[in-house]
C-alpha atoms as a PDB file:
ATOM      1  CA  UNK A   1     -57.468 -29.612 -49.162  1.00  0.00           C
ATOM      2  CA  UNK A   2     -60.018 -27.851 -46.642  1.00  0.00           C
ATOM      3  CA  UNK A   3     -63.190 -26.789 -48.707  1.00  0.00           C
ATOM      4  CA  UNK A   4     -66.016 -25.049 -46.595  1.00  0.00           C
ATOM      5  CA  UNK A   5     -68.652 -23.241 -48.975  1.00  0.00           C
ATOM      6  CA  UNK A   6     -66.346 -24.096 -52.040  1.00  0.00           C
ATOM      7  CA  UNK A   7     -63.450 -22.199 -50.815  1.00  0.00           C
ATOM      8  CA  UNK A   8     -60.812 -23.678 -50.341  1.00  0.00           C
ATOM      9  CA  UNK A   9     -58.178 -23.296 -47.731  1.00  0.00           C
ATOM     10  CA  UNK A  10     -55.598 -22.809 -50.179  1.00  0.00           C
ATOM     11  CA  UNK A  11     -58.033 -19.921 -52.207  1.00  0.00           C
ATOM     12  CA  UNK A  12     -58.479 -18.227 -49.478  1.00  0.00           C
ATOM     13  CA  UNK A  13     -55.189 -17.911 -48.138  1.00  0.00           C
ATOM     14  CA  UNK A  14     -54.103 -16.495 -51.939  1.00  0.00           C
ATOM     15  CA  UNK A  15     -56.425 -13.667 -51.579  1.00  0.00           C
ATOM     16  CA  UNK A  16     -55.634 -12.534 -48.248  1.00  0.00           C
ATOM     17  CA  UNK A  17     -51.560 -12.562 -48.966  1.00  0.00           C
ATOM     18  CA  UNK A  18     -52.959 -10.722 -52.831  1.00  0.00           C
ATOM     19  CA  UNK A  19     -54.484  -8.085 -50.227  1.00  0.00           C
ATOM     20  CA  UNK A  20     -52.511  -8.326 -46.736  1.00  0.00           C
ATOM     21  CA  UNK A  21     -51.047  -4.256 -47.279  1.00  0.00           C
ATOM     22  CA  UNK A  22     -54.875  -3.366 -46.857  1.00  0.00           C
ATOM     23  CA  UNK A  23     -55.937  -5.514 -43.808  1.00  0.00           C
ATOM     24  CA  UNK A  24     -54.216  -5.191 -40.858  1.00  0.00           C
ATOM     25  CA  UNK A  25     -56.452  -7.982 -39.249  1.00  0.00           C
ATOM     26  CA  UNK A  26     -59.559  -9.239 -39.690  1.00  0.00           C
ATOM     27  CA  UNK A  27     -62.652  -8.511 -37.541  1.00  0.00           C
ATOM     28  CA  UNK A  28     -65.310 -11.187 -36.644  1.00  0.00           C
ATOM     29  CA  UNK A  29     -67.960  -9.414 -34.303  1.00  0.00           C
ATOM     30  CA  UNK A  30     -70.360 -13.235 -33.668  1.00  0.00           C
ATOM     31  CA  UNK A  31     -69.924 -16.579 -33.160  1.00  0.00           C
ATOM     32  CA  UNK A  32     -69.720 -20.247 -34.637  1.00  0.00           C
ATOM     33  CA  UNK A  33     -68.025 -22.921 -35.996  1.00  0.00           C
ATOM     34  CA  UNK A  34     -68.166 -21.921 -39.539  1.00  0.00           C
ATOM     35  CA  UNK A  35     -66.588 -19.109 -38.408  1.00  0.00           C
ATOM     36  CA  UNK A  36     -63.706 -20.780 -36.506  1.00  0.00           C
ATOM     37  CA  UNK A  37     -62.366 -22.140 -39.815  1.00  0.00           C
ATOM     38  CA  UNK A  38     -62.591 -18.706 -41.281  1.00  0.00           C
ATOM     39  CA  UNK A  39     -60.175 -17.608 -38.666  1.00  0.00           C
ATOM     40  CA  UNK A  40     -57.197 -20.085 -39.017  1.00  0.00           C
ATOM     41  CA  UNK A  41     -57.891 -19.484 -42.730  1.00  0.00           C
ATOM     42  CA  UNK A  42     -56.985 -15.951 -41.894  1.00  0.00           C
ATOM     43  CA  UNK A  43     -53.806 -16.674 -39.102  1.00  0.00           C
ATOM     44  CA  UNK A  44     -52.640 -19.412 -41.778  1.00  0.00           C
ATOM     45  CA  UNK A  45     -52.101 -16.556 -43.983  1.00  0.00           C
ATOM     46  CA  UNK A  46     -50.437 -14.052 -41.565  1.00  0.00           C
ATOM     47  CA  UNK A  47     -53.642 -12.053 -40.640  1.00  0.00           C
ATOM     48  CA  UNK A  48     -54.299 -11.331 -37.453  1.00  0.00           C
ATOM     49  CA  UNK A  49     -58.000 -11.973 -36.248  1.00  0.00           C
ATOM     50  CA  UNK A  50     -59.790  -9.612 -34.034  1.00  0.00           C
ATOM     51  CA  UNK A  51     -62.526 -11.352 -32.804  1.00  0.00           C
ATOM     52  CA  UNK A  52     -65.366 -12.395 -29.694  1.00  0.00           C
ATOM     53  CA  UNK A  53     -64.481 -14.778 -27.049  1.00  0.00           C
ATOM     54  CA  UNK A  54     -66.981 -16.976 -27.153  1.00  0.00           C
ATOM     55  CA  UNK A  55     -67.037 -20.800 -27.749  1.00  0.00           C
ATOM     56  CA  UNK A  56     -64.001 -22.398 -28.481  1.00  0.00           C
ATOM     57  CA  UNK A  57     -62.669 -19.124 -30.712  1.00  0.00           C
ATOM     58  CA  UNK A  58     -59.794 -18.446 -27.536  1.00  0.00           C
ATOM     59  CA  UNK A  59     -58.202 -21.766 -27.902  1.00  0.00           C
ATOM     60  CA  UNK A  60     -57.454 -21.151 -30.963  1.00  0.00           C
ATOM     61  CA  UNK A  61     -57.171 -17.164 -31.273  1.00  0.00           C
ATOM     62  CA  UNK A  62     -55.128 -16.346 -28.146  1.00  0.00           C
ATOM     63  CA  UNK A  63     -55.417 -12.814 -26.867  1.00  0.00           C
ATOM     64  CA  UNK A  64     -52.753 -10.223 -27.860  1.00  0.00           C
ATOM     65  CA  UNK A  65     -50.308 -13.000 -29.339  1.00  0.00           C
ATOM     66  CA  UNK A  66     -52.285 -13.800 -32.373  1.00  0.00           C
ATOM     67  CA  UNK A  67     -54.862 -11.261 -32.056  1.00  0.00           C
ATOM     68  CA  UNK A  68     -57.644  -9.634 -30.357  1.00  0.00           C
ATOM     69  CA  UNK A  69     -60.938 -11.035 -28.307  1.00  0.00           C
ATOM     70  CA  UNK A  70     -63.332  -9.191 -27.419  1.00  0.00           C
ATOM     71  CA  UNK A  71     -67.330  -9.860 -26.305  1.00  0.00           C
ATOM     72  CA  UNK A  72     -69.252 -10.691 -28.587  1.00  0.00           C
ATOM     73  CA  UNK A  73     -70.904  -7.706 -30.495  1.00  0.00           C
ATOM     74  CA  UNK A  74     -68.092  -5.331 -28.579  1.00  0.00           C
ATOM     75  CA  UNK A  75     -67.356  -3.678 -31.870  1.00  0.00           C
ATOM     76  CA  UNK A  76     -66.016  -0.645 -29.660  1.00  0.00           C
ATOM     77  CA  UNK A  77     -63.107  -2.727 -28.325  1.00  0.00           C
ATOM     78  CA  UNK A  78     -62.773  -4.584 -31.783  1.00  0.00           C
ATOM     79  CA  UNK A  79     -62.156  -1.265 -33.243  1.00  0.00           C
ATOM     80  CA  UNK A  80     -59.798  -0.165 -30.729  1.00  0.00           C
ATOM     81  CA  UNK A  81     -58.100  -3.428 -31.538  1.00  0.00           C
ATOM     82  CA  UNK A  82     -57.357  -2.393 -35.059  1.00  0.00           C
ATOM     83  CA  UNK A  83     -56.427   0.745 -34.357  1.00  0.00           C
ATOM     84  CA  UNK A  84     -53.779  -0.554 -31.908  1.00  0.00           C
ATOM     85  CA  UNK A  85     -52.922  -2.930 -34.927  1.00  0.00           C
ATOM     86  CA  UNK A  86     -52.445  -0.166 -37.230  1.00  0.00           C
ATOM     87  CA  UNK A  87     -50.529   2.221 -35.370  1.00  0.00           C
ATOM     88  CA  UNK A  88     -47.986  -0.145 -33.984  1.00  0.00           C
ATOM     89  CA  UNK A  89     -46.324  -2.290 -37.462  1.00  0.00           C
ATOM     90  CA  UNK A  90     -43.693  -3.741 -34.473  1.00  0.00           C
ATOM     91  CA  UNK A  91     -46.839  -5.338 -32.855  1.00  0.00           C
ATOM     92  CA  UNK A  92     -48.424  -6.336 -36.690  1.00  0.00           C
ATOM     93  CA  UNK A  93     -45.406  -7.862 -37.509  1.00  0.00           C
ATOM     94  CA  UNK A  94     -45.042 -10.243 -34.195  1.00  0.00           C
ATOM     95  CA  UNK A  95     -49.310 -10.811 -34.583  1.00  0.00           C
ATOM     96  CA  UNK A  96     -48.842 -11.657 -38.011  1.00  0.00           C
ATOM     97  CA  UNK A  97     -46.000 -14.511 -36.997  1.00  0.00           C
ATOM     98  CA  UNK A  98     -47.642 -15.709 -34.030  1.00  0.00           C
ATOM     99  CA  UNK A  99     -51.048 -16.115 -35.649  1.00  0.00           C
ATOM    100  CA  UNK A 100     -49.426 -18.281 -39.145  1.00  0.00           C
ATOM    101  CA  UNK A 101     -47.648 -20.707 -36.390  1.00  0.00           C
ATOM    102  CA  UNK A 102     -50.630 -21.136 -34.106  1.00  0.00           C
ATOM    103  CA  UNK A 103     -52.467 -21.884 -37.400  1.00  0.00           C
ATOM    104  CA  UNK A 104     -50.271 -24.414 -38.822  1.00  0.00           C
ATOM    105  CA  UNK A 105     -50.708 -26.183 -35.207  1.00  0.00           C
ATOM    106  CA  UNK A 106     -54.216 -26.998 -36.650  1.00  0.00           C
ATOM    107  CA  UNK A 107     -53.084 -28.110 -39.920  1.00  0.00           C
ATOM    108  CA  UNK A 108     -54.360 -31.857 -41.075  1.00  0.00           C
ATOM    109  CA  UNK A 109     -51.223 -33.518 -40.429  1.00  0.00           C
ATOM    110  CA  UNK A 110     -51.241 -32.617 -36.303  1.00  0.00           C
ATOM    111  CA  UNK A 111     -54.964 -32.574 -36.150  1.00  0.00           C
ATOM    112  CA  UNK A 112     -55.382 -36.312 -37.483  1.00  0.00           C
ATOM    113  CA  UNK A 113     -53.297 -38.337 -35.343  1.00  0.00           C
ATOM    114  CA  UNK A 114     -54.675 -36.924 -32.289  1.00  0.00           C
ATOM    115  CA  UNK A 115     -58.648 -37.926 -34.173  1.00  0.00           C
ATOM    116  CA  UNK A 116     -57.390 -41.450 -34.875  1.00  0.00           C
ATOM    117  CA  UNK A 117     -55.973 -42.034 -31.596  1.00  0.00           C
ATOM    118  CA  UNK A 118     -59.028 -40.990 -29.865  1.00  0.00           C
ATOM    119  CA  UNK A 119     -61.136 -43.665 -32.520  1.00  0.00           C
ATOM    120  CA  UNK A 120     -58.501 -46.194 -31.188  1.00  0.00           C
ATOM    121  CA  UNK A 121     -59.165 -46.115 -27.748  1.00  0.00           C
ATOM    122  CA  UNK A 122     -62.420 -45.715 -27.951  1.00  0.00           C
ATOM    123  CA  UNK A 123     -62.775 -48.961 -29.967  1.00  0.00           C
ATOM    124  CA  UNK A 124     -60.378 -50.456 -27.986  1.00  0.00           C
ATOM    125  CA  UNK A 125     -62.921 -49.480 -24.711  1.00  0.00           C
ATOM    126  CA  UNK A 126     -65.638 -50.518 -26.762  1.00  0.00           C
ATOM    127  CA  UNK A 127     -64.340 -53.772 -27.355  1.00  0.00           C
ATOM    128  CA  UNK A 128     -63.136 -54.486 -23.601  1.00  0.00           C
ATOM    129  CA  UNK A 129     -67.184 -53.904 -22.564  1.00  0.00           C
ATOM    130  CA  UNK A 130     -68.159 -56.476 -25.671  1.00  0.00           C
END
């Protein structure tokens, strides 16, 4: 199980399904990898993620299909994100879908296969210049 901080992935996704009638999405206004977990935490358990563009946050956040970018610190269109969120539950209900399949594309058992074949041929290149 995914533990950053001592919360686990599991944990976290409990609380946000305990609370999902009161959070149409949630907002991240910076940056940072910490951060990026903290989002597929949230599209893992249905929540869409309004959040900045920078860094690697739009390959895995992808505008108006699993939620909102915005630059960073643009809490004015991060707010008109929400409201768009809130006033349209045919759009919620499509973000909310989206967002738990694009996180489960992260999900140990796709991620590892792709690390350990990248260790592979690396070694394997490695060993070719030995």
């Amino acid at each position: 199980m995914m533990e950053y901080n001592n919360v686990t992935l599991k944990k976290t996704i409990k609380m946000l399904r305990q609370n999902a009638e009161r959070i149409p999405g949630l907002v991240f206004t910076g940056a940072g990898p910490p951060i990026l977990l903290c989002r597929v935490k949230a599209m893992a358990a249905e929540t869409p993620v309004i959040s900045s563009n920078a860094g690697g946050i739009p390959e895995v956040n992808i505008q108006g299909e699993t939620g909102f970018l915005a630059e960073v610190g643009n809490v004015e269109a991060m707010a008109s994100y929400a409201i768009k969120l809130l006033s349209d539950d045919k759009l919620l209900a499509e973000i909310k879908k989206k967002a738990k399949a694009r996180a489960l594309e992260f999900d140990l058992v796709n991620i590892l296969p792709i690390y350990e074949k990248m260790y592979e041929e690396t070694l394997a290149e490695f060993h070719k210049m030995a």
